[in-house]
C-alpha atoms as a PDB file:
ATOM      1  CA  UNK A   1     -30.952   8.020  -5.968  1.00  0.00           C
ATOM      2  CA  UNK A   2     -29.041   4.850  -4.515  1.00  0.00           C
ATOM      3  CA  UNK A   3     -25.489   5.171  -5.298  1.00  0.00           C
ATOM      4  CA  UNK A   4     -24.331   3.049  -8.388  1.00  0.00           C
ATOM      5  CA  UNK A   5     -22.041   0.140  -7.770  1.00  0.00           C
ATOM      6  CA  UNK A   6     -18.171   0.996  -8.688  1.00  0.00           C
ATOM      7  CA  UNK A   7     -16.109  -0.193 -11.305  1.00  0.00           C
ATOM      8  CA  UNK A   8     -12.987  -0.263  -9.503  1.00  0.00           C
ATOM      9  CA  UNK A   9     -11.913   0.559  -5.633  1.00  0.00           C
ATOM     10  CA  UNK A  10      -9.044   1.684  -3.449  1.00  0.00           C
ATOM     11  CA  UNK A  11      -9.421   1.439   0.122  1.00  0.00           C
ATOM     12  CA  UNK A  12      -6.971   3.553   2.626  1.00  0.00           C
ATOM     13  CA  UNK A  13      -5.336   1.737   5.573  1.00  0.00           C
ATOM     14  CA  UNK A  14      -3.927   4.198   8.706  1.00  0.00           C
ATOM     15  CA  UNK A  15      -1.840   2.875  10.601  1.00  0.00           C
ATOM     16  CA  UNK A  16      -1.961   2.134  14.347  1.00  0.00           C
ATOM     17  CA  UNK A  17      -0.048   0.305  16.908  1.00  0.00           C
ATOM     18  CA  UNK A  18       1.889  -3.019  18.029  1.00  0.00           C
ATOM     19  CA  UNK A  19      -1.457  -3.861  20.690  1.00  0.00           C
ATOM     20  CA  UNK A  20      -3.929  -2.086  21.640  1.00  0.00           C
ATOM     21  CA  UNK A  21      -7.712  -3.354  22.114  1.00  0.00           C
ATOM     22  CA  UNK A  22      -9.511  -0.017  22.763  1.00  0.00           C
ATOM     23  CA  UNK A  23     -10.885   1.829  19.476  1.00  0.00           C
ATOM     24  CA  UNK A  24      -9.064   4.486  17.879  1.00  0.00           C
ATOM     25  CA  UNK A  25      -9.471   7.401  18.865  1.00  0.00           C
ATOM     26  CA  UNK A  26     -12.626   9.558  17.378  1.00  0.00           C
ATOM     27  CA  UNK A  27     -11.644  12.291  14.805  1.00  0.00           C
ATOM     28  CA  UNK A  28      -9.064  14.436  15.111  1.00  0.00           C
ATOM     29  CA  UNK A  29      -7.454  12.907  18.338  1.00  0.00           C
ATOM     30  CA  UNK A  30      -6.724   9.576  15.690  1.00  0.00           C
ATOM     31  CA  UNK A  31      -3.353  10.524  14.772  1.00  0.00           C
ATOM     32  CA  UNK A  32      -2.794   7.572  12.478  1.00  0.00           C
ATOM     33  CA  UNK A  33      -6.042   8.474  10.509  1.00  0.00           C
ATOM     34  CA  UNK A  34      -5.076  12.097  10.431  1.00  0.00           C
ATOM     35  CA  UNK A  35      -2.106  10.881   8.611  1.00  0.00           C
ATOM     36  CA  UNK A  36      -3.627   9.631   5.601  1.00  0.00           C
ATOM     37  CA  UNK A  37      -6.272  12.566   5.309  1.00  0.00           C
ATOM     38  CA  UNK A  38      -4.216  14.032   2.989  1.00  0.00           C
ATOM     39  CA  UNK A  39      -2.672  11.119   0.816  1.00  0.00           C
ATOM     40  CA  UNK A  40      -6.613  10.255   0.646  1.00  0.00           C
ATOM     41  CA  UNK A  41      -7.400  13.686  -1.011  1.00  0.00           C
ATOM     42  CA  UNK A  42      -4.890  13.097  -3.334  1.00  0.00           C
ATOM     43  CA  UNK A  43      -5.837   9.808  -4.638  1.00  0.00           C
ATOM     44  CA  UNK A  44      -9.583  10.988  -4.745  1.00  0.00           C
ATOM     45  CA  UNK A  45      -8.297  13.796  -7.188  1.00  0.00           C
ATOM     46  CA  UNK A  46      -6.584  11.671  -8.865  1.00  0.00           C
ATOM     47  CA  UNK A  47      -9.010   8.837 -10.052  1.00  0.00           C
ATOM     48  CA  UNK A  48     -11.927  11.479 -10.297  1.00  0.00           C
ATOM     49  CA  UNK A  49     -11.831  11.587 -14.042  1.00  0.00           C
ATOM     50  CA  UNK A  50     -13.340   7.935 -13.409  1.00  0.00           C
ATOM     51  CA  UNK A  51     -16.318   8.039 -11.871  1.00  0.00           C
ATOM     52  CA  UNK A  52     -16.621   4.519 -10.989  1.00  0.00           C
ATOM     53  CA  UNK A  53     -13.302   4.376  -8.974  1.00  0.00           C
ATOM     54  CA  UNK A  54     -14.301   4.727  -5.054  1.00  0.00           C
ATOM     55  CA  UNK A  55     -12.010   6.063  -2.650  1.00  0.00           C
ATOM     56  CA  UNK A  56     -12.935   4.544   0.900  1.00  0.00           C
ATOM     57  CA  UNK A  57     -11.160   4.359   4.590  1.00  0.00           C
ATOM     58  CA  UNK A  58     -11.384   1.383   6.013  1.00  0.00           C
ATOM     59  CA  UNK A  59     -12.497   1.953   9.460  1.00  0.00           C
ATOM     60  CA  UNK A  60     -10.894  -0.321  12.612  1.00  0.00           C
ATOM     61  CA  UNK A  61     -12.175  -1.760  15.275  1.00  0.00           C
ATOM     62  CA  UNK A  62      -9.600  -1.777  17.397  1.00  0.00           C
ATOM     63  CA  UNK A  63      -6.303  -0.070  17.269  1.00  0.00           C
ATOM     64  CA  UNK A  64      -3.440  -2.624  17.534  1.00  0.00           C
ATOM     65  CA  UNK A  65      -2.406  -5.489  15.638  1.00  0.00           C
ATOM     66  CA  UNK A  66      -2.679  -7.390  18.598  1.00  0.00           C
ATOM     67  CA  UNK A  67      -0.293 -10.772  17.596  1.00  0.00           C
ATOM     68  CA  UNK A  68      -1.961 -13.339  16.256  1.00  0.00           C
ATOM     69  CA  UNK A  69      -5.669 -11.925  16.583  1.00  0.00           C
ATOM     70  CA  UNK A  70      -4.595  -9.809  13.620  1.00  0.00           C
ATOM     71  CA  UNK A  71      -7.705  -7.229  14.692  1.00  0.00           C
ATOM     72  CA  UNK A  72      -6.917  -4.210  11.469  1.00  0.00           C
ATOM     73  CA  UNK A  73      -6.855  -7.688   8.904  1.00  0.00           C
ATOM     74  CA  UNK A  74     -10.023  -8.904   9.562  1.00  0.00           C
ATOM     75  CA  UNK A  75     -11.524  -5.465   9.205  1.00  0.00           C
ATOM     76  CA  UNK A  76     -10.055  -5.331   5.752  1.00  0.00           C
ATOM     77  CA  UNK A  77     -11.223  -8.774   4.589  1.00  0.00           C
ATOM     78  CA  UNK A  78     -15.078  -7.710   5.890  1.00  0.00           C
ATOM     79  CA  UNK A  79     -14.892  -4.576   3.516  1.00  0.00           C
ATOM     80  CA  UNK A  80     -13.125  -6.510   0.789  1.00  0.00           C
ATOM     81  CA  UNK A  81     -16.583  -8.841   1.400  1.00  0.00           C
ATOM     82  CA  UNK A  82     -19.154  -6.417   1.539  1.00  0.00           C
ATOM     83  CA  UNK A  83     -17.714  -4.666  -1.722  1.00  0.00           C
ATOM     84  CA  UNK A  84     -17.365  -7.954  -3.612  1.00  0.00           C
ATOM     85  CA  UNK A  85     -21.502  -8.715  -2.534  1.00  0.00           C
ATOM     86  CA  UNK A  86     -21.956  -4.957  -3.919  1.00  0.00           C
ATOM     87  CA  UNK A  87     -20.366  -4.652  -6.845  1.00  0.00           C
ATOM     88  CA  UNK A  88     -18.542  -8.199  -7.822  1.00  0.00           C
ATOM     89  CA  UNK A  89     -15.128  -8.974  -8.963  1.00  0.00           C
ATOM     90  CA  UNK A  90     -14.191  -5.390  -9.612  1.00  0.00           C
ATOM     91  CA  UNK A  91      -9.965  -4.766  -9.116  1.00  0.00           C
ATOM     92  CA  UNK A  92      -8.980  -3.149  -5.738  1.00  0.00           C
ATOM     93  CA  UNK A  93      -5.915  -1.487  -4.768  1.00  0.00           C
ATOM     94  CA  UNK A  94      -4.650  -1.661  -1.124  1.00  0.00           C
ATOM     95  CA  UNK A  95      -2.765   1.449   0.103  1.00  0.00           C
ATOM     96  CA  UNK A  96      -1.792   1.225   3.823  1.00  0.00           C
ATOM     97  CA  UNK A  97       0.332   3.038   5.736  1.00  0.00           C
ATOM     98  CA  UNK A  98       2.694   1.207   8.751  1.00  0.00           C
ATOM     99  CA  UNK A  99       0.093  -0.966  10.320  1.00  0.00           C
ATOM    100  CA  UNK A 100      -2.222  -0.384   7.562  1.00  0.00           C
ATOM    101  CA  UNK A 101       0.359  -1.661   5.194  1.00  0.00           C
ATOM    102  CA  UNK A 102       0.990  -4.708   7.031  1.00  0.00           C
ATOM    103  CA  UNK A 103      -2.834  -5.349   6.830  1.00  0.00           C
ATOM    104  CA  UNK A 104      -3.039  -4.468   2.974  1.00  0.00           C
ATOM    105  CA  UNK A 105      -0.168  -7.075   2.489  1.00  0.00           C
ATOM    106  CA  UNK A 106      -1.430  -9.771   4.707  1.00  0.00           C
ATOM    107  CA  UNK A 107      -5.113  -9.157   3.066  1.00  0.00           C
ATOM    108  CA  UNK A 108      -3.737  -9.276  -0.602  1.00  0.00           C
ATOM    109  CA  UNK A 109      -4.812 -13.007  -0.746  1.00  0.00           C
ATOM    110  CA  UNK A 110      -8.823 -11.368  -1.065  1.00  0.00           C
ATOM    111  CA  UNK A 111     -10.128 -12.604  -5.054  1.00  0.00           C
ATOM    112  CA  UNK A 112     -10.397  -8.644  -4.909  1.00  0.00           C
ATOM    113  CA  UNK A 113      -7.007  -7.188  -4.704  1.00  0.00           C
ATOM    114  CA  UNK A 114      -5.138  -6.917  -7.302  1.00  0.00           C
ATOM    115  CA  UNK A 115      -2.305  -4.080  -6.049  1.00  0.00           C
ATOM    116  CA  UNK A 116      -1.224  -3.075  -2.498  1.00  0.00           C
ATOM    117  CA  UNK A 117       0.999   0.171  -1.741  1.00  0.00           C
ATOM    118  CA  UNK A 118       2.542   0.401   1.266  1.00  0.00           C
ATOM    119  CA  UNK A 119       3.610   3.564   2.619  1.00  0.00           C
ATOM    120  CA  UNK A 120       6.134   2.991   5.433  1.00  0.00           C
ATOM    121  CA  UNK A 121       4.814  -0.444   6.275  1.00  0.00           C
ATOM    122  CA  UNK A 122       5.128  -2.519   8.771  1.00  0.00           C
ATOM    123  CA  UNK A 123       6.793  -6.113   8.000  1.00  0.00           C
ATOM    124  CA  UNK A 124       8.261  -8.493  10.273  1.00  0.00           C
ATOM    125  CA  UNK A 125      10.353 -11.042   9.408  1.00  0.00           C
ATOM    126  CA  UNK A 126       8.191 -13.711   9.811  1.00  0.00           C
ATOM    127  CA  UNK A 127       5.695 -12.310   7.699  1.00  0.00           C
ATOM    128  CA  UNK A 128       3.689 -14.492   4.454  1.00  0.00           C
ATOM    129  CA  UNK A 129       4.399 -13.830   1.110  1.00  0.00           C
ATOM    130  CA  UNK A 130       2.663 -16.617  -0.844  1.00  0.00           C
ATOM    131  CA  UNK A 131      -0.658 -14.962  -0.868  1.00  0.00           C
ATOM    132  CA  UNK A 132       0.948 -11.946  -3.021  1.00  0.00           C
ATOM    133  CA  UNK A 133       1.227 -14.326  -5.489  1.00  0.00           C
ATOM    134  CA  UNK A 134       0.195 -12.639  -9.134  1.00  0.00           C
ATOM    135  CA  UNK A 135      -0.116  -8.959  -7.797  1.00  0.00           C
ATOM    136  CA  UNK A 136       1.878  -6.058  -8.052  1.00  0.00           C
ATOM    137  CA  UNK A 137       3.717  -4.819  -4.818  1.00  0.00           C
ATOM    138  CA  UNK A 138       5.151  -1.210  -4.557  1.00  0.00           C
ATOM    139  CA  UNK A 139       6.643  -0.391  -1.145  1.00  0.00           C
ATOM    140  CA  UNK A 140       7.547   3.807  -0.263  1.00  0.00           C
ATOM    141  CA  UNK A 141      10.063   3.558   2.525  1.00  0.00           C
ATOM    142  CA  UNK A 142      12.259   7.074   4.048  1.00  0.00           C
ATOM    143  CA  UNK A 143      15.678   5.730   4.417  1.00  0.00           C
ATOM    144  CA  UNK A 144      15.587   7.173   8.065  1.00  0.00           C
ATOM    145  CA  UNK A 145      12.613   5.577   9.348  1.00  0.00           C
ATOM    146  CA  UNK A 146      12.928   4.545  13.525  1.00  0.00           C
ATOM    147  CA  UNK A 147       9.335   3.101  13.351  1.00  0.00           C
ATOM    148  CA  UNK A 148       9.507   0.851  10.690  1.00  0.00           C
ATOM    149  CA  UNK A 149      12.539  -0.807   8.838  1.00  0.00           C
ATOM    150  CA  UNK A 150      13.362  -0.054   5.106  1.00  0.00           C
ATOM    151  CA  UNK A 151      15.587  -3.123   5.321  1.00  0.00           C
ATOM    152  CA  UNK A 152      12.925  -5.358   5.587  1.00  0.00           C
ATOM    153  CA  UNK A 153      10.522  -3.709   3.400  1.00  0.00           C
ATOM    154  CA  UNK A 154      13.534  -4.205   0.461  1.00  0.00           C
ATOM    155  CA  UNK A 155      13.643  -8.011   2.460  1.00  0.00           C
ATOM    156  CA  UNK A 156       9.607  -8.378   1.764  1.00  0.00           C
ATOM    157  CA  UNK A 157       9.990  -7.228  -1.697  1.00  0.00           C
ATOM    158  CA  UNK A 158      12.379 -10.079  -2.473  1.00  0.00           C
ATOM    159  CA  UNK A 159      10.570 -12.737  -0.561  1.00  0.00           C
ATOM    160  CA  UNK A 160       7.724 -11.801  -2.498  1.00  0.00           C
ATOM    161  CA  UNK A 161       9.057 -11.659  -5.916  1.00  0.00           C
ATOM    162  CA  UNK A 162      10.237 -15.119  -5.482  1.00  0.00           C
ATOM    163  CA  UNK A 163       6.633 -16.092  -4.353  1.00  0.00           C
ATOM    164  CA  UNK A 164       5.113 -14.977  -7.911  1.00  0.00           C
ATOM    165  CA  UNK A 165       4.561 -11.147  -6.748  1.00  0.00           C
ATOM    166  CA  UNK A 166       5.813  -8.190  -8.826  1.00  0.00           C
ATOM    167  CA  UNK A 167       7.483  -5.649  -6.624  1.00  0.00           C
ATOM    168  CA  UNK A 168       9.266  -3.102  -5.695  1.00  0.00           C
ATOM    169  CA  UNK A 169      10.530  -0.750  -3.197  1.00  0.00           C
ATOM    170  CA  UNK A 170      11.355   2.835  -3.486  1.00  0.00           C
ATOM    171  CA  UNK A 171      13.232   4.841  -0.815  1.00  0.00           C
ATOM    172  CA  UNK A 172      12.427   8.330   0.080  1.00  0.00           C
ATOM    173  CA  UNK A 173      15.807   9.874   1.051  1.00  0.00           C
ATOM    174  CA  UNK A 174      15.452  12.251   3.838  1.00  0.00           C
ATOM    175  CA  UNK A 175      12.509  11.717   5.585  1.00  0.00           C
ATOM    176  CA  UNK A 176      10.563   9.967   8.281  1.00  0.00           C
ATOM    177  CA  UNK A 177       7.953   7.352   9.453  1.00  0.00           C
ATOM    178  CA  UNK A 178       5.157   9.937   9.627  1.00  0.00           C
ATOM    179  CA  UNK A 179       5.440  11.014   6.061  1.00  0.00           C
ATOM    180  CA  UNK A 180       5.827  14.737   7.329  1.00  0.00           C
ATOM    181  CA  UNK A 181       9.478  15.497   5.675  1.00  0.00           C
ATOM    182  CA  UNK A 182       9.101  15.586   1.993  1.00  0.00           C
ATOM    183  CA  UNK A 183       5.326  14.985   2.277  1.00  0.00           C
ATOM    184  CA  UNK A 184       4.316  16.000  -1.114  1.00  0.00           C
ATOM    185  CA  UNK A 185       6.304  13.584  -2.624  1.00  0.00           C
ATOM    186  CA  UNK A 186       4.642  11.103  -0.484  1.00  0.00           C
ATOM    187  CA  UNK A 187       1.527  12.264  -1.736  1.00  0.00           C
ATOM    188  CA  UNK A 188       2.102  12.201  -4.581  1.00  0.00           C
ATOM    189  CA  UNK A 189       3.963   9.394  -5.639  1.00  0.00           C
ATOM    190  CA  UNK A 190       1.229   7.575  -4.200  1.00  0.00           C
ATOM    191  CA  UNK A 191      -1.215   8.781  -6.099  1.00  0.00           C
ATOM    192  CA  UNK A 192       1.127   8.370  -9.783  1.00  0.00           C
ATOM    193  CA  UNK A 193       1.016   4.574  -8.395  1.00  0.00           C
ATOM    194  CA  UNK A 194      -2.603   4.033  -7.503  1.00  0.00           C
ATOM    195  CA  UNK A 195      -3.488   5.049 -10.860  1.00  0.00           C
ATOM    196  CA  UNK A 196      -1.098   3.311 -12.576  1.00  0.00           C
ATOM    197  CA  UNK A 197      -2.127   0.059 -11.075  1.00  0.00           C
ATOM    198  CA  UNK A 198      -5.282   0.546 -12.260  1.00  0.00           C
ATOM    199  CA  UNK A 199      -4.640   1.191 -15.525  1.00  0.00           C
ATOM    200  CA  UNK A 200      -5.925   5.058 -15.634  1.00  0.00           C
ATOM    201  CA  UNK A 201      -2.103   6.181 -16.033  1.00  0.00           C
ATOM    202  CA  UNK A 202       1.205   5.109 -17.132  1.00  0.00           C
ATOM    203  CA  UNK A 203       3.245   3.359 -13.989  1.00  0.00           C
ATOM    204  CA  UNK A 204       6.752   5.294 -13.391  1.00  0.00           C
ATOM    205  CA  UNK A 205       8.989   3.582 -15.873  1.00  0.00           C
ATOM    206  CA  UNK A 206      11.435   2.399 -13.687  1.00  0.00           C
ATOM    207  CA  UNK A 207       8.959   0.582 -11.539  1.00  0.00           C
ATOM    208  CA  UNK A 208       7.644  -1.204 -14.692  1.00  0.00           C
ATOM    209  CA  UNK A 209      10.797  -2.820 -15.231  1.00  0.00           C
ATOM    210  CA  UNK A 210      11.403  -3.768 -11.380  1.00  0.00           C
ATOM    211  CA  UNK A 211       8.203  -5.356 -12.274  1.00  0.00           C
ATOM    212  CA  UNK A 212       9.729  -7.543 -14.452  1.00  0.00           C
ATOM    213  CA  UNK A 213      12.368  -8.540 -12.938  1.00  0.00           C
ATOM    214  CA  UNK A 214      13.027 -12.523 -12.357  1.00  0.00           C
ATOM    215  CA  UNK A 215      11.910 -13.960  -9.048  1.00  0.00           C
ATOM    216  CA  UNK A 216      15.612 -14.955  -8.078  1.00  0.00           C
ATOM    217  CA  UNK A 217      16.954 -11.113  -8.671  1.00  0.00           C
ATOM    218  CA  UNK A 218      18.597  -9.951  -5.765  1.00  0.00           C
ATOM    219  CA  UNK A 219      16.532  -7.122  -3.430  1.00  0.00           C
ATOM    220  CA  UNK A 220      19.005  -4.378  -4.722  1.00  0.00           C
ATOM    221  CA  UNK A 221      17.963  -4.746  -7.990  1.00  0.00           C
ATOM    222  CA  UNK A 222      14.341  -3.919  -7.514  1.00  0.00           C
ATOM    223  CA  UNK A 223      15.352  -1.224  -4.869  1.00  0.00           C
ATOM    224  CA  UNK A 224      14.712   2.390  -6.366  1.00  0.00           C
ATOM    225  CA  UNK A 225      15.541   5.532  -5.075  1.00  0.00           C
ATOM    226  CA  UNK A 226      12.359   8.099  -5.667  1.00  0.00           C
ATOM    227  CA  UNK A 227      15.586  11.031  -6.646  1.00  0.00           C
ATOM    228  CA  UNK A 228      15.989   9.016  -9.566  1.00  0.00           C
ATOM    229  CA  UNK A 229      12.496   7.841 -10.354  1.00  0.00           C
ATOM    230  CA  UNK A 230      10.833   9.348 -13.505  1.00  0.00           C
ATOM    231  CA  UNK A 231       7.532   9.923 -14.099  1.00  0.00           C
ATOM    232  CA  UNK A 232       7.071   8.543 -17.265  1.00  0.00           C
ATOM    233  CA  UNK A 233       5.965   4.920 -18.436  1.00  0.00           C
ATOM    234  CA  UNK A 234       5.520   2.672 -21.949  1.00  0.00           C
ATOM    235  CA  UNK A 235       2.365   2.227 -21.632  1.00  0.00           C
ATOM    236  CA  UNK A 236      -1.250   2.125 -19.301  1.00  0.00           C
ATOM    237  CA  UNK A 237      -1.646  -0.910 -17.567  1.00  0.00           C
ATOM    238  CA  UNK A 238      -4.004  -2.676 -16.256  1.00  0.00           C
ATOM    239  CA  UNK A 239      -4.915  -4.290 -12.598  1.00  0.00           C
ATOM    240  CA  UNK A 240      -4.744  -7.196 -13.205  1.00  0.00           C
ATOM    241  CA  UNK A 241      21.734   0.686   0.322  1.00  0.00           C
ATOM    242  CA  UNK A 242      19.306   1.724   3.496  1.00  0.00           C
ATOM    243  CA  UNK A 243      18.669   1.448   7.127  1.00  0.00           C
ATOM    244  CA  UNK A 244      16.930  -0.785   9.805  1.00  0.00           C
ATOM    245  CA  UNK A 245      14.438   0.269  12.265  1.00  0.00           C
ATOM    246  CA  UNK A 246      11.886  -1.645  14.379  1.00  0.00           C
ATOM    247  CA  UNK A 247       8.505  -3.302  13.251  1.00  0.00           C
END
């Protein structure tokens, strides 16, 4: 029996490297995807009371960024194509991880996305914003990354509120770039947030009202700390001070 169309999608992002025009590694020896084997289990779990949510990894073709050629984008955008032919204007959530958060953001423009979720991401300076116009941006950040700065994940948050995005960034005190120090809260704070943005739970309060912040707030204000983050939220809805690193 051919597999029905789904309702609703989020795609996993691993992360990668600056340049590099080889493939990623097969299997096991692709650290990057290793990485997100378990975040991906948990997000599966938690969206399979909705059958018509798919869980997929996008797959890259090669395993830099790789300037300007942008390689791990374009991979995004073809999946983001093939699923629209498939199954139509159905909401997607992005959830990338360093690299793979850079790509989610950069492919947010897509009619398809509705969310990204970065998980230690990647994002230079000189990065866009105005195509995360109208969709909700959560960033996870350890306030002792040395990969990837917090700084200018709070920075990107700002830019993009002011751009028509609603965001926000939550630090993870005490751990690192590879999600391996306090990784169950990794896990599964990403999960609470995937299903929040799709509407299957409540969103984490405080991250609602970030949300609704005004585009000129200052970063600070839509900076949380996940110590001080509850669990709770109003309502369902639908998709519709830290430390610098290097990029």
């Amino acid at each position: 029996m051919a597999e029905r169309p789904p309702s609703a999608a989020v795609l996993i992002l691993h992360g990668g490297y600056e340049t590099g025009l080889a493939a990623p590694a097969p299997g096991a020896l692709n650290l990057p995807g290793l990485r997100m084997l378990p975040v991906s289990r948990v997000v599966a779990r938690a969206v399979r009371g909705d059958s018509g949510v798919r869980v997929q990894r996008v797959r890259y073709t090669h395993r830099g960024w790789n300037g300007s050629r942008e390689d791990p984008l374009h991979d995004v955008l073809r999946v983001l194509d093939a699923l629209r032919h498939e199954a139509g204007d159905i909401p997607v959530v992005l959830l990338g991880h360093s690299m793979g958060a850079r790509a989610a953001l950069h492919a947010a423009g897509h009619p398809l996305v509705r969310s990204v979720v970065g998980l230690a991401p990647w994002c230079p300076p000189g990065d866009p914003v105005t195509q995360l116009s109208g969709r909700d941006v959560v960033l996870l950040h350890s306030t002792r990354d040395r990969v990837t700065s917090p700084l200018a994940s709070q920075s990107l948050t700002a830019r993009a509120r002011r751009a028509g995005a609603r965001t926000c960034l939550v630090t993870i005190p005490g751990s690192d770039h590879a999600m391996i120090r306090r990784a169950p809260a990794w896990h599964h704070l990403a999960g609470l947030l995937v299903t929040g943005l799709l509407g299957l739970t409540p969103v984490p309060r405080r991250v609602e009202a970030a949300f609704e912040l005004p585009p000129g707030a200052a970063a600070s204000e839509g900076t949380l700390s996940l110590d001080g983050l509850d669990a709770g939220g109003p309502r369902p809805r639908r998709c519709g001070a830290v430390r610098g690193g290097r990029g």
